[in-house]
Structure formats: C-alpha cells, structure tokens
PDB file of N, CA and C in Angstrom:
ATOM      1  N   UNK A   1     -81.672 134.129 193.885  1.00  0.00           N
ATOM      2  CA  UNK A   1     -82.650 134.140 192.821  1.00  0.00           C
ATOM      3  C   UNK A   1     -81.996 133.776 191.503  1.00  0.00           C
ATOM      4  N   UNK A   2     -83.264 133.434 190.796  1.00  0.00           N
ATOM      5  CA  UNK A   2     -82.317 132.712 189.100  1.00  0.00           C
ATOM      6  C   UNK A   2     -82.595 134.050 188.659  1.00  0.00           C
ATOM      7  N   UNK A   3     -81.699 133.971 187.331  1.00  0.00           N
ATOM      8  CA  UNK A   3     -81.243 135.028 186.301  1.00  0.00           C
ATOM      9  C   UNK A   3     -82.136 134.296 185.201  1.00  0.00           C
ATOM     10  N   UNK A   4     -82.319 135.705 184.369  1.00  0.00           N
ATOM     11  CA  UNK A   4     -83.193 135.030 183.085  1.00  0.00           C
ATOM     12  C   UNK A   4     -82.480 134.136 182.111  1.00  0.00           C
ATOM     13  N   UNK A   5     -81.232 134.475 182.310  1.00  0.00           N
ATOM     14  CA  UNK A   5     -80.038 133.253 181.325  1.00  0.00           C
ATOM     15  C   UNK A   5     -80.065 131.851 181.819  1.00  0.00           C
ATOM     16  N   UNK A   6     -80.298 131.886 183.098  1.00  0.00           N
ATOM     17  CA  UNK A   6     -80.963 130.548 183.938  1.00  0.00           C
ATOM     18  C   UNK A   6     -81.254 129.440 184.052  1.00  0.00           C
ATOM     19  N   UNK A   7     -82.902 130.728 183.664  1.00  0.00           N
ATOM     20  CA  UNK A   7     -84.381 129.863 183.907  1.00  0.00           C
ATOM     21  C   UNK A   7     -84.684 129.830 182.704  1.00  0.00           C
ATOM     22  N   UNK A   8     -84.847 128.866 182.318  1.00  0.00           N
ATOM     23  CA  UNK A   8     -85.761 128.203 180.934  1.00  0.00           C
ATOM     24  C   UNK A   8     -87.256 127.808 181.059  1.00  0.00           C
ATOM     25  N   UNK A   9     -88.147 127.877 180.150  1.00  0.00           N
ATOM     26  CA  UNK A   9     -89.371 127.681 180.706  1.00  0.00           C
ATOM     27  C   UNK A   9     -89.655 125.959 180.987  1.00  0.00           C
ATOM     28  N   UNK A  10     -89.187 124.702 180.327  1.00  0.00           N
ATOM     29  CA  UNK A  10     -89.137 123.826 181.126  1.00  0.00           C
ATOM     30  C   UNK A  10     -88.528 123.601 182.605  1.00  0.00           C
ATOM     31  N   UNK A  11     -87.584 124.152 182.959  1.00  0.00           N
ATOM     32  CA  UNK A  11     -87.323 124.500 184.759  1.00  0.00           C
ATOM     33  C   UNK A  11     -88.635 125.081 185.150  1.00  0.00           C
ATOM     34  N   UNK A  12     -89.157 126.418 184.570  1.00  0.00           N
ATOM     35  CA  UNK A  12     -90.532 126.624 185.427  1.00  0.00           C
ATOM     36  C   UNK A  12     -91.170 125.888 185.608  1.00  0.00           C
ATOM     37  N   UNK A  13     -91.558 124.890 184.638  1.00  0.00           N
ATOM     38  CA  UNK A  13     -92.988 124.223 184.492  1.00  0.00           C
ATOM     39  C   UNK A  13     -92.781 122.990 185.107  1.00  0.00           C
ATOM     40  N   UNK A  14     -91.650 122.355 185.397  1.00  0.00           N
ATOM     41  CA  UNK A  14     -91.109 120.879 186.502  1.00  0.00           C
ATOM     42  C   UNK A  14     -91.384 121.723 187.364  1.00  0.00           C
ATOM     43  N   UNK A  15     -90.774 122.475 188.155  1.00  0.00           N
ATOM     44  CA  UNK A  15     -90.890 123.487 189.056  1.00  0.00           C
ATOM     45  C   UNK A  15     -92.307 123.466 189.686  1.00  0.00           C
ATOM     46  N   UNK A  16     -93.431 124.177 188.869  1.00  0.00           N
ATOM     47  CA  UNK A  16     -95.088 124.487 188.901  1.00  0.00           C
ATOM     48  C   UNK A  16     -95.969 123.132 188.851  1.00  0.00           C
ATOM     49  N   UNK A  17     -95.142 122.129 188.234  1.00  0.00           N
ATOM     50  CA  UNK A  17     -95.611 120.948 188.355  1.00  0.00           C
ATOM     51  C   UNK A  17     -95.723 120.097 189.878  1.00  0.00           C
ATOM     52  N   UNK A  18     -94.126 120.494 190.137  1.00  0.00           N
ATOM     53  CA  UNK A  18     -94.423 119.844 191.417  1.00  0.00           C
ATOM     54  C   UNK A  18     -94.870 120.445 192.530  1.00  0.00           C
ATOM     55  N   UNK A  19     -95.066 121.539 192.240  1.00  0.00           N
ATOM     56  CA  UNK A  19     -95.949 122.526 193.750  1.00  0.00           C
ATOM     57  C   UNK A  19     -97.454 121.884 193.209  1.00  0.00           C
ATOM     58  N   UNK A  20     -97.869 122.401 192.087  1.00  0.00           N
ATOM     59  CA  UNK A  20     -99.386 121.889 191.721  1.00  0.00           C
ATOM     60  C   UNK A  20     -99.460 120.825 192.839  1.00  0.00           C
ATOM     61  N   UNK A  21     -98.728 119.485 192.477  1.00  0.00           N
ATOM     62  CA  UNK A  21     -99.284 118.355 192.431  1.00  0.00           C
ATOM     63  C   UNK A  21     -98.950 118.102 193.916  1.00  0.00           C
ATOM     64  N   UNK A  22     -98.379 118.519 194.585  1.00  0.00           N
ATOM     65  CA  UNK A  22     -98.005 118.908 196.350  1.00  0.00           C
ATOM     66  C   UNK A  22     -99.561 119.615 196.518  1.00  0.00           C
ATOM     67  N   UNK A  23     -99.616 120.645 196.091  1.00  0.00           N
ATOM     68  CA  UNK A  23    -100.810 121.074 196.746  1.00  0.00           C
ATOM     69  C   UNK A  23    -101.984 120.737 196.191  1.00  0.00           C
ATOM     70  N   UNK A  24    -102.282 119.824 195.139  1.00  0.00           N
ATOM     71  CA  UNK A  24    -103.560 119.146 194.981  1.00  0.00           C
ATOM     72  C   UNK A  24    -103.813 117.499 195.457  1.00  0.00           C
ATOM     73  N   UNK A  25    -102.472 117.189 195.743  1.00  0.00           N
ATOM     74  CA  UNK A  25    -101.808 116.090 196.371  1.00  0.00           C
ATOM     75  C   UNK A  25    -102.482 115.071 195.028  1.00  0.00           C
ATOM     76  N   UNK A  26    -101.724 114.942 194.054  1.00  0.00           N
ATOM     77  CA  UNK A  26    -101.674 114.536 192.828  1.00  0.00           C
ATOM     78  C   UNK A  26    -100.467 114.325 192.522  1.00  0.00           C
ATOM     79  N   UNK A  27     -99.789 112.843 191.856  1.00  0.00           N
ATOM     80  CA  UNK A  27     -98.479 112.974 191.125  1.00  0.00           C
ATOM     81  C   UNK A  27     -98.151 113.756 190.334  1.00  0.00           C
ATOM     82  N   UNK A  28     -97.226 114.213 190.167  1.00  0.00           N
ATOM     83  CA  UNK A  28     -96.724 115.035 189.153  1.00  0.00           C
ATOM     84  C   UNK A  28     -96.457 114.289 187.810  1.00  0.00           C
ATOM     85  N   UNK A  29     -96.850 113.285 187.310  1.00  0.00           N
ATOM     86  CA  UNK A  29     -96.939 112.908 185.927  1.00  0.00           C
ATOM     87  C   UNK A  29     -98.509 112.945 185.939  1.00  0.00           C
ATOM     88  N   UNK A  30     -98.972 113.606 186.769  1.00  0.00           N
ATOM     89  CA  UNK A  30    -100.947 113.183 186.411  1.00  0.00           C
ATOM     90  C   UNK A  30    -101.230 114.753 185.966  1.00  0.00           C
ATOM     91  N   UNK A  31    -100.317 115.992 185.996  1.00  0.00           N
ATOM     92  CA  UNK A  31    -100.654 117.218 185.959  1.00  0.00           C
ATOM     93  C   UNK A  31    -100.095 116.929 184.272  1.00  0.00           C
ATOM     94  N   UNK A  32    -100.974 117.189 183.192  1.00  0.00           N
ATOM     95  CA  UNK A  32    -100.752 117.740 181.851  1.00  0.00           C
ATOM     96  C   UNK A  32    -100.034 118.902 181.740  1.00  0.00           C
ATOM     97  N   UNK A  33     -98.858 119.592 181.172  1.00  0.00           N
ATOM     98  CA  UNK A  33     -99.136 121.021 181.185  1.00  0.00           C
ATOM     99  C   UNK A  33     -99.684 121.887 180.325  1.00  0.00           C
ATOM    100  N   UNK A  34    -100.512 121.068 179.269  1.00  0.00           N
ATOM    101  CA  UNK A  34    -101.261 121.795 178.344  1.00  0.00           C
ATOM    102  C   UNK A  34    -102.680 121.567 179.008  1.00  0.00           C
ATOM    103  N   UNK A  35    -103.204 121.216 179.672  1.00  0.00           N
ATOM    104  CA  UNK A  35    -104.439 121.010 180.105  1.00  0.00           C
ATOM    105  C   UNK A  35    -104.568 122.507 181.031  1.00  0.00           C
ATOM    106  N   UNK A  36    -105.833 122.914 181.257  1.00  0.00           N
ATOM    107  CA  UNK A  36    -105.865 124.649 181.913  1.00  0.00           C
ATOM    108  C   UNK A  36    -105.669 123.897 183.558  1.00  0.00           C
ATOM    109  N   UNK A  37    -105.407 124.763 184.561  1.00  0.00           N
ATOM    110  CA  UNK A  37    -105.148 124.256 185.635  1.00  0.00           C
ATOM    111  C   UNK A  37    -106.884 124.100 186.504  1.00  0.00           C
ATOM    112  N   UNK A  38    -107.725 125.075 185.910  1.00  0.00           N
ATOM    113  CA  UNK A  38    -109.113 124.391 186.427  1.00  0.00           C
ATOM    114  C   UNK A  38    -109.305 123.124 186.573  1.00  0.00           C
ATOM    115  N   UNK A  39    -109.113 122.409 185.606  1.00  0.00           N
ATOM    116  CA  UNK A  39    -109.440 121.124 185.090  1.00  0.00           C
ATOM    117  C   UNK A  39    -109.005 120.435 186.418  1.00  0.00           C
ATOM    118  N   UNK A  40    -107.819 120.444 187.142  1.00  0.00           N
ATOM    119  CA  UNK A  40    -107.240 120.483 188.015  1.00  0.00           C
ATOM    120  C   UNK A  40    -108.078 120.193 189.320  1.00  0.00           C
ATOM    121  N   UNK A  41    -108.995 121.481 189.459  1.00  0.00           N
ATOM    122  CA  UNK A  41    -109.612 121.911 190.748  1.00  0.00           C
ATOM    123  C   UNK A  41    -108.834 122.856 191.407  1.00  0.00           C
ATOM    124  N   UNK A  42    -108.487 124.049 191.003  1.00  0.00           N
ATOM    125  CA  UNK A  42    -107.471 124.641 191.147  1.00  0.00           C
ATOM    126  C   UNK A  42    -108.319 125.551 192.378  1.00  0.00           C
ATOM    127  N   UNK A  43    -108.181 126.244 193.293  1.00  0.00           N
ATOM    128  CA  UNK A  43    -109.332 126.820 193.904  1.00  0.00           C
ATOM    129  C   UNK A  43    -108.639 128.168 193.997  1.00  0.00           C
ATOM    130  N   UNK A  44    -109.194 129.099 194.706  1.00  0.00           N
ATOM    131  CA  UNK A  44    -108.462 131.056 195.275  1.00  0.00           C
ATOM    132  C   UNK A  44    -106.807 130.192 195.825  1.00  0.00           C
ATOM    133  N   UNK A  45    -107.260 129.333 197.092  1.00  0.00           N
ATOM    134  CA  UNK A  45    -106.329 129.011 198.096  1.00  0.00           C
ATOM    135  C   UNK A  45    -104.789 128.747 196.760  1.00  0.00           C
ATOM    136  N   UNK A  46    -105.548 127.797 196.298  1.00  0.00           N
ATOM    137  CA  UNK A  46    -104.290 127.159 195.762  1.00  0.00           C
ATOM    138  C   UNK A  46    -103.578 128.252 194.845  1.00  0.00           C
ATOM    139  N   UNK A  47    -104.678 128.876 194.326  1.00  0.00           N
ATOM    140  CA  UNK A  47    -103.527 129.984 193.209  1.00  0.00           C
ATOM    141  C   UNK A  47    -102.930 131.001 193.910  1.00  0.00           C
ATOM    142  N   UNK A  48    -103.391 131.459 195.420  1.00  0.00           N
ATOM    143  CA  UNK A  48    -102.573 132.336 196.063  1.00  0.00           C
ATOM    144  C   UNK A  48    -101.201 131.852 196.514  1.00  0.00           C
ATOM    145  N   UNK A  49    -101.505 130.303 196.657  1.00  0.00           N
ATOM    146  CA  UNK A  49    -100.209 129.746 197.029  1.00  0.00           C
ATOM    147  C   UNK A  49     -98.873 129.805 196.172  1.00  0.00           C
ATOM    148  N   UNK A  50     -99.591 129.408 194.753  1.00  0.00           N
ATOM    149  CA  UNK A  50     -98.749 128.851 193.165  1.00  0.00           C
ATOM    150  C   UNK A  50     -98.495 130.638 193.022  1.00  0.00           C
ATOM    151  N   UNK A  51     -99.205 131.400 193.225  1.00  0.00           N
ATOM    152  CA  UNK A  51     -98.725 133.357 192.956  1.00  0.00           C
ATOM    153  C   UNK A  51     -97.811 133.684 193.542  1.00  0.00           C
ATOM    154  N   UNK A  52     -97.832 133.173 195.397  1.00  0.00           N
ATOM    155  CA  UNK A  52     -96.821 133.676 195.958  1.00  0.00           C
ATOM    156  C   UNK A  52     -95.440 132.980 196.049  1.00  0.00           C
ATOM    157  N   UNK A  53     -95.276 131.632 195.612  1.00  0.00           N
ATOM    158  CA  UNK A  53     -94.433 131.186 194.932  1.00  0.00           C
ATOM    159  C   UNK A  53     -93.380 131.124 193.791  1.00  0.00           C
ATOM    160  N   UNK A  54     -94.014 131.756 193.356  1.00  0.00           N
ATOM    161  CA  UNK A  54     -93.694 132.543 191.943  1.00  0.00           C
ATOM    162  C   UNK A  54     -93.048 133.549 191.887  1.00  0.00           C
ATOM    163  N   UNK A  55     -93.691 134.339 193.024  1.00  0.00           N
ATOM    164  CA  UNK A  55     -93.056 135.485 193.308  1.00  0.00           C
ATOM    165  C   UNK A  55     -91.468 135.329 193.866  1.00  0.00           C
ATOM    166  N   UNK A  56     -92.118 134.373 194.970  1.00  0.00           N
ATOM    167  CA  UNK A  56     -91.026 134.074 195.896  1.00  0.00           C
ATOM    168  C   UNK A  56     -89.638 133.564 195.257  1.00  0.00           C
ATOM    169  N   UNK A  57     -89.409 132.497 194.510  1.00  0.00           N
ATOM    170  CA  UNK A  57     -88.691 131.850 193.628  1.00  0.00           C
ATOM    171  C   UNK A  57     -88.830 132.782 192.294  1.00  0.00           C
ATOM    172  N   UNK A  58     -89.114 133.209 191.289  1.00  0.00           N
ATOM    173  CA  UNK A  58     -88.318 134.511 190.256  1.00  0.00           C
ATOM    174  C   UNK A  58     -88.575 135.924 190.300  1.00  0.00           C
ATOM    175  N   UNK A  59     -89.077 136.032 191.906  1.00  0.00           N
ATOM    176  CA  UNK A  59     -89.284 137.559 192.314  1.00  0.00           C
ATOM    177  C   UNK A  59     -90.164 139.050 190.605  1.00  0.00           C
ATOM    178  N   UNK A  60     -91.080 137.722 190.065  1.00  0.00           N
ATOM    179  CA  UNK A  60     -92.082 138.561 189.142  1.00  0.00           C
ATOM    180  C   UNK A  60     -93.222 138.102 189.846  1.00  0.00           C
ATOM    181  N   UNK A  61     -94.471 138.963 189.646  1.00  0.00           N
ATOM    182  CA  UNK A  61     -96.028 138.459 189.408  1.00  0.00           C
ATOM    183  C   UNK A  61     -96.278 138.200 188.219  1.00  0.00           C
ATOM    184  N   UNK A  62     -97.278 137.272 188.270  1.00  0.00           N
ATOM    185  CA  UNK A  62     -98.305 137.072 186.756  1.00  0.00           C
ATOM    186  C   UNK A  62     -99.261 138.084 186.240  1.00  0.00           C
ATOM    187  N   UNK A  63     -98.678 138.370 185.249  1.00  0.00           N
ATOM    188  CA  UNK A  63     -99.772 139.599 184.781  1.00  0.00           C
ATOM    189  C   UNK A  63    -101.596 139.105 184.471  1.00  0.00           C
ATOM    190  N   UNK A  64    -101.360 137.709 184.510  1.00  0.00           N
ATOM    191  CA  UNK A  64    -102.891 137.286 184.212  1.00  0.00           C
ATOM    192  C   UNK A  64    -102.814 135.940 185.735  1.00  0.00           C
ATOM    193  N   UNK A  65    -102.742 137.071 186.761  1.00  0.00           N
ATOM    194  CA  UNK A  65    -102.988 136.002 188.020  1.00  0.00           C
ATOM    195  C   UNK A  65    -104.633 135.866 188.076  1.00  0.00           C
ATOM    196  N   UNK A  66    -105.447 137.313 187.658  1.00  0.00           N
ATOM    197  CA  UNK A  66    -106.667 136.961 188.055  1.00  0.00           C
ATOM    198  C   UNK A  66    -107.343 136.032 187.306  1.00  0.00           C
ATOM    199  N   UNK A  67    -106.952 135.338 185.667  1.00  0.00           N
ATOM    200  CA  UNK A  67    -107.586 134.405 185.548  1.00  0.00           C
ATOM    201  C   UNK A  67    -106.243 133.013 185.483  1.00  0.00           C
ATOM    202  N   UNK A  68    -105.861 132.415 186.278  1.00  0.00           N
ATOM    203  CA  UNK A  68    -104.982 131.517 186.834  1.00  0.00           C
ATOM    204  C   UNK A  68    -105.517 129.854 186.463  1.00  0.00           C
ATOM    205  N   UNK A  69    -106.695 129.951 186.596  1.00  0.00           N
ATOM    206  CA  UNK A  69    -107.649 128.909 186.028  1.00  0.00           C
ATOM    207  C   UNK A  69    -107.906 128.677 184.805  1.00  0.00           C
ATOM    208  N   UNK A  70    -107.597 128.967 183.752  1.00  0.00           N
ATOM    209  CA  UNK A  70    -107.661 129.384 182.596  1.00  0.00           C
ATOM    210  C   UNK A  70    -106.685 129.023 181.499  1.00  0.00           C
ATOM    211  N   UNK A  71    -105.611 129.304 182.506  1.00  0.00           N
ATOM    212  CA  UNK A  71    -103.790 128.915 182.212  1.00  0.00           C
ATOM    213  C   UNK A  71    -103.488 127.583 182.198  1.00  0.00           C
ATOM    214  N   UNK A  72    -102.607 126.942 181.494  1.00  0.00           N
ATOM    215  CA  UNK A  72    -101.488 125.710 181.849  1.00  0.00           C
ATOM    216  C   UNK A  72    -100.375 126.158 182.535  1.00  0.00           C
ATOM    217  N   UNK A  73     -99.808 124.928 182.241  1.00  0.00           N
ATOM    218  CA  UNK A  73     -98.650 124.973 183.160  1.00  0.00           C
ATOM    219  C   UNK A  73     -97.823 125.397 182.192  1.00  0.00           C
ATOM    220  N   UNK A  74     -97.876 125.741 181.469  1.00  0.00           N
ATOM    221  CA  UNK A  74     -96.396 125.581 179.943  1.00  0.00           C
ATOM    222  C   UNK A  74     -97.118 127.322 179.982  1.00  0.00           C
ATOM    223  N   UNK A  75     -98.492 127.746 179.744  1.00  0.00           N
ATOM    224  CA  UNK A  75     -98.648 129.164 180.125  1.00  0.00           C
ATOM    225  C   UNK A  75     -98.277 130.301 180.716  1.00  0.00           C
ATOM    226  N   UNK A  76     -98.146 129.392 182.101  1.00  0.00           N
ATOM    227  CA  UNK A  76     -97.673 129.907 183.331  1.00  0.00           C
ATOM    228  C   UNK A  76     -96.363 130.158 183.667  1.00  0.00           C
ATOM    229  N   UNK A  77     -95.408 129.042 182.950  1.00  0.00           N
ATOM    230  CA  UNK A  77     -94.035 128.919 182.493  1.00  0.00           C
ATOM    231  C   UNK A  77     -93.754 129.935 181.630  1.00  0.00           C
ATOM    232  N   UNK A  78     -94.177 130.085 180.858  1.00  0.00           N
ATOM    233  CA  UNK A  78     -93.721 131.348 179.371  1.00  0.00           C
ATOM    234  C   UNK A  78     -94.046 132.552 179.751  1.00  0.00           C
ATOM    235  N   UNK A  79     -95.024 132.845 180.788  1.00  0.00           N
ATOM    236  CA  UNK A  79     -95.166 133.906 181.081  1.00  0.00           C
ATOM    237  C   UNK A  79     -94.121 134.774 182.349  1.00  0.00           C
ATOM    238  N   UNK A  80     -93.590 133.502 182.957  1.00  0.00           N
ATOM    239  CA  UNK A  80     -92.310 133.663 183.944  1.00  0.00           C
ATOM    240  C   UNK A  80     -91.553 133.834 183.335  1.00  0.00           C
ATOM    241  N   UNK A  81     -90.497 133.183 182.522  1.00  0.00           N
ATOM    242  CA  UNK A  81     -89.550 133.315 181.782  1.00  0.00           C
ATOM    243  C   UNK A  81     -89.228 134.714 180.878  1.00  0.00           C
ATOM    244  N   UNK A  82     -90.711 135.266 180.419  1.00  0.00           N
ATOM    245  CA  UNK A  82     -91.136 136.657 179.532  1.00  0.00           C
ATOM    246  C   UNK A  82     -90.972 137.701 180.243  1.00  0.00           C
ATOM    247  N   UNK A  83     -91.611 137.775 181.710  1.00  0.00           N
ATOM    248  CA  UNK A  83     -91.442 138.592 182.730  1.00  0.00           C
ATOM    249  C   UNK A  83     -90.063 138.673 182.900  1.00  0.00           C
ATOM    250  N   UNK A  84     -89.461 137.538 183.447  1.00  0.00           N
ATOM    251  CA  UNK A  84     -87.945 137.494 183.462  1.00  0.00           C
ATOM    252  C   UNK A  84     -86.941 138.496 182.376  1.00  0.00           C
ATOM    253  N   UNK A  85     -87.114 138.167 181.386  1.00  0.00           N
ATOM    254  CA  UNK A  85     -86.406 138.631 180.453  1.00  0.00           C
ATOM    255  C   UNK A  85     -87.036 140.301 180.019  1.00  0.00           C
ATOM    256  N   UNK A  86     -88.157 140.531 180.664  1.00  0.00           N
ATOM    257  CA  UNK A  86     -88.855 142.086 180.262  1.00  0.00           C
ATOM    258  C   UNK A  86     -87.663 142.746 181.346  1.00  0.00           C
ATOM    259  N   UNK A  87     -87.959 142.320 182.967  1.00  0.00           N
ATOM    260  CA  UNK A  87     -87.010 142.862 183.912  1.00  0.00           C
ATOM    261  C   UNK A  87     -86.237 141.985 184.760  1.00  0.00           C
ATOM    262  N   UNK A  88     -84.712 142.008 183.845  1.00  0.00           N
ATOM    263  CA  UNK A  88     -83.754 141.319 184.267  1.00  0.00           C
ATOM    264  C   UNK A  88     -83.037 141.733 185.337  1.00  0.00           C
ATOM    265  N   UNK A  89     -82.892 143.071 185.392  1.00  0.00           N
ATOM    266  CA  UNK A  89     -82.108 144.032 186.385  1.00  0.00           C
ATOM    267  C   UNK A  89     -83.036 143.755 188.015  1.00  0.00           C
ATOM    268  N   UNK A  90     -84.223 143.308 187.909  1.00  0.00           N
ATOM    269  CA  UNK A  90     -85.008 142.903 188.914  1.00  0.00           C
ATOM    270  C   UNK A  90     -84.672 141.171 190.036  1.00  0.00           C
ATOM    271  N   UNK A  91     -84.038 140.642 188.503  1.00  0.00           N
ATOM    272  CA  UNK A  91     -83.858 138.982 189.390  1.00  0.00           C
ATOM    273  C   UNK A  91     -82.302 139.111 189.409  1.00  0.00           C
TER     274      UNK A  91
END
C-alpha cells in the first residue's frame, strides 16, 4: 500500500481516470476531472466498483460514497489523499 508521503492527489486522479474510463469503456483523455462523474453515466455498479477500488489500492472509504455522482475526479482525488493524511498509521 502507498503512504500518504506517496500519494499525491494527481497519482489518484490518473489512477480514477483510468479505472473510470476501463469501466465506462471511454478514453481516458475523454474523462474531464472537473466535470461530476454523472455526466459520465456513472451507475450503483460502477461506483461500487471505483469504492471498492479505492479501498483496495489506499485502504480508506469515501466519506461522501453515497453521493459519488455528484463528485469529480480531482474531488474524489482530494478526498483520498485527506483521508490518507487524517489516518496515516492505517496505510
């Protein structure tokens, strides 16, 4: 697992970019990361996937998984990196 000295929030968001665009089967220069990931077509499936990923790779959850649709990618990034650095003794 990465350490919060690490992970920077551009690593997350290349990172979230290219799962997005794997699982919407979209290039990864077509995903904005300021655009919300709805916009996307983001569905339950896909954000359980992009959650447990997240987990899996910096061993945090998203404190705002239930609205996931809502978020960017640069969102979703800062909020990993924040988690990271709240509990370091965790990664």
């Amino acid at each position: 697992m990465s350490t919060a000295q690490e992970v920077t929030q551009e690593v997350v968001a290349e990172r979230l970019r290219g799962l997005m665009a794997e699982l919407l089967e979209m290039e990864p220069a077509d995903l904005d990361d300021e655009v919300p990931l709805s916009a996307f077509g983001i569905d339950s499936m896909t954000s359980s996937v992009l959650l447990a990923d997240v987990e899996k790779w910096y061993g945090v959850r998203l404190e705002s998984a239930g609205s996931l649709g809502s978020l960017t990618l640069t969102d979703m990034a800062e909020e990993v990196v924040a988690a990271l650095r709240r509990h370091p003794e965790e990664n």
